[in-house]
Protein backbone atom coordinates (compact mmCIF):
# COMPACT_ATOMS: atom_id res chain seq x y z
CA UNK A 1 -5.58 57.84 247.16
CA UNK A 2 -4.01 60.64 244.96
CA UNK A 3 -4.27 62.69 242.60
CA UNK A 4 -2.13 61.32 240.08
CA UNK A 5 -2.27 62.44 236.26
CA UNK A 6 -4.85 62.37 234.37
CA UNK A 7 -2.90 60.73 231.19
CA UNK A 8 -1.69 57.85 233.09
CA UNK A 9 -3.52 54.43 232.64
CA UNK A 10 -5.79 52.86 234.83
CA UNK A 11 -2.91 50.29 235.71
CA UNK A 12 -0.44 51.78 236.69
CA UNK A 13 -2.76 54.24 238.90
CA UNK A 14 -3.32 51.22 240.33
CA UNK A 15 -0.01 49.63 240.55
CA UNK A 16 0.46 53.03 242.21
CA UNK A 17 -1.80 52.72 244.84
CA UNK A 18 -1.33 49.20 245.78
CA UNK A 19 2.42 50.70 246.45
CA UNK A 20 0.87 53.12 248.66
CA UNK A 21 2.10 55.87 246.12
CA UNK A 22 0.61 59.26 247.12
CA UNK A 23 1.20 62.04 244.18
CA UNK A 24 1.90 64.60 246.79
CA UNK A 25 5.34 62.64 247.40
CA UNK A 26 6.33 62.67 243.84
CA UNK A 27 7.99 65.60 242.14
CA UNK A 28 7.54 66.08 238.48
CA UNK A 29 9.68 67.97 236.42
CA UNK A 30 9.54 68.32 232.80
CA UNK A 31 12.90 69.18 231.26
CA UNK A 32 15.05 69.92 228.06
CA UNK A 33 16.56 66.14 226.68
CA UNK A 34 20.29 65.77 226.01
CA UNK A 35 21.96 64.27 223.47
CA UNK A 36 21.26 63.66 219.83
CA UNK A 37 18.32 65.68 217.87
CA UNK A 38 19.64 68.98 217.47
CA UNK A 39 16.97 71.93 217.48
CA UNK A 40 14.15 70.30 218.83
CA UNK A 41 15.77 68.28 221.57
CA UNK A 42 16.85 71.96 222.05
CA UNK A 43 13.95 73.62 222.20
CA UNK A 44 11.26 71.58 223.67
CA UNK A 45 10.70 70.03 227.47
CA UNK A 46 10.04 66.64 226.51
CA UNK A 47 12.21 64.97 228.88
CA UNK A 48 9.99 63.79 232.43
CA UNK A 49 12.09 63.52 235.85
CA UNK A 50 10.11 61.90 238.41
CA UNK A 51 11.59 61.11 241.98
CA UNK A 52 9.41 59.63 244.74
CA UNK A 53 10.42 61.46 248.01
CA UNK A 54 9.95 59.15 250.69
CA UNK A 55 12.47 56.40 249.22
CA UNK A 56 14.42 58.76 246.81
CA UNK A 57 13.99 56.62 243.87
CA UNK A 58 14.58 59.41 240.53
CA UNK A 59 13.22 57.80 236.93
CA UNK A 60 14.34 60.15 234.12
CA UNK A 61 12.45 59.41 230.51
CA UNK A 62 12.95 60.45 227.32
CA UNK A 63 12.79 57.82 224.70
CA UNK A 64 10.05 59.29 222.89
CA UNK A 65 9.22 62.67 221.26
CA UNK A 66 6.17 63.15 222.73
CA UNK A 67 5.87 64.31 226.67
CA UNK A 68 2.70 62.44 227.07
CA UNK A 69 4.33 59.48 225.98
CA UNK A 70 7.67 59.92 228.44
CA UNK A 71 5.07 60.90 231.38
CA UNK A 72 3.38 57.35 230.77
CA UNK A 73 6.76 55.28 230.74
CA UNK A 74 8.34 57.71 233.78
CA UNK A 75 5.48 56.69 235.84
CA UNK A 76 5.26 53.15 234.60
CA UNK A 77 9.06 53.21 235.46
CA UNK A 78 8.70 54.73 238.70
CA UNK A 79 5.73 51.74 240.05
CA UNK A 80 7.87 48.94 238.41
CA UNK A 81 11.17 50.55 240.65
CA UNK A 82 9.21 50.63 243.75
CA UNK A 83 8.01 47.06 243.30
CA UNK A 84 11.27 45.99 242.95
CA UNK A 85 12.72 48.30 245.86
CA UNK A 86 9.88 46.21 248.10
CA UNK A 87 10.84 43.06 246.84
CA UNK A 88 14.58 43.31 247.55
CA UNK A 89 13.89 44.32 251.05
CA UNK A 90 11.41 41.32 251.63
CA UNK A 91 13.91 38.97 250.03
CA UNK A 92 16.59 40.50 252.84
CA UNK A 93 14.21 40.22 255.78
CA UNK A 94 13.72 36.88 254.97
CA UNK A 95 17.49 35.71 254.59
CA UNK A 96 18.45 38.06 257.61
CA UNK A 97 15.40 35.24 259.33
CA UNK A 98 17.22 32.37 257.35
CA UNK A 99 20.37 33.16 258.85
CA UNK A 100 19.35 33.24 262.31
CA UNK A 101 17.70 30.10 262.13
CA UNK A 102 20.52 28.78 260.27
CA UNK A 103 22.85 29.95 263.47
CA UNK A 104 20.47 28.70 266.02
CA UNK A 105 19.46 25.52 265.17
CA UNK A 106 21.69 22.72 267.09
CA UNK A 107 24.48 21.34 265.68
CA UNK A 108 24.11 17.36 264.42
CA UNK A 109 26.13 14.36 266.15
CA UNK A 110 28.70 14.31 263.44
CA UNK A 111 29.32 17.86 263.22
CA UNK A 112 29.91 17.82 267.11
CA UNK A 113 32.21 14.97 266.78
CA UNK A 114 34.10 16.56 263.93
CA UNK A 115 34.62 19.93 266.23
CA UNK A 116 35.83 18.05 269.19
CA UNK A 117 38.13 15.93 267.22
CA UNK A 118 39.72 19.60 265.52
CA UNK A 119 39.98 20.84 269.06
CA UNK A 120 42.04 18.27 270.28
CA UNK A 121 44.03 17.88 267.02
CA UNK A 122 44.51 22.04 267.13
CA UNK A 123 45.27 21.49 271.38
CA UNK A 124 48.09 19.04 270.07
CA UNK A 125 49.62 21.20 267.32
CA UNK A 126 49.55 23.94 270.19
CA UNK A 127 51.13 22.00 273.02
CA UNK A 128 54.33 21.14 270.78
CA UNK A 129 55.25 25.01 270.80
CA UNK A 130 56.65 24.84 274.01
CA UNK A 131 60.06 25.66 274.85
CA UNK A 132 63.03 23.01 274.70
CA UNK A 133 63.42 21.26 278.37
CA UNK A 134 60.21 22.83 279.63
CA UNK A 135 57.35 20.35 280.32
């Protein structure tokens, strides 16, 4: 489907795929790390930004020394992101559905009599607010 990196496992190529992943979408950068490590954090490009165009998810990696290493865990990062991107907007289709249903469905005897009976109890509070003398 693309041509994705050569040093990336056969998994996540195809947790990839299955995503619908194509490498053309994702830019790869390799850049300098921050923080602690002084003149080789400094000096070498270790550091792998990844961000997937089409949903603008960015994964940043650079818990290990090596840039082989970071490339694995940014992609691995990146697939296990987009799964969970999917999943959160299955789980809101579905309670967007649950909520319709939810308003929909009719109402049960009791809850009916319960509404009628707060109507007429509100209707009473109401009709005392008239003025003195007018009825």
């Amino acid at each position: 489907m693309g041509n994705f990196p050569d040093t990336l496992s056969a998994s996540v190529q195809a947790r990839l795929i299955a995503l619908g992943v194509r490498a053309e979408n994702v830019t790869e950068q390799f850049i300098r790390g921050t923080g602690a490590g002084g003149q080789k954090i400094n000096k070498t490009s270790s550091t792998v930004w990844l961000q997937h165009r089409p949903t603008g998810v960015v994964v940043r990696c650079q818990r290990e020394r090596s840039q082989s290493v970071n490339r694995l865990l940014a992609w691995s990062e990146l697939a296990e992101k987009l799964t969970e991107l999917r999943a959160k907007a299955g789980r809101q289709a579905q309670a967007s559905r649950e909520l319709v249903r939810r308003q929909l469905r009719q109402k049960s005897r009791g809850q009916k009599a319960r509404m009628i009976e707060g109507k007429k109890h509100r209707a009473k509070t109401k009709s005392r607010r008239s003025r003195p003398g007018e009825d």
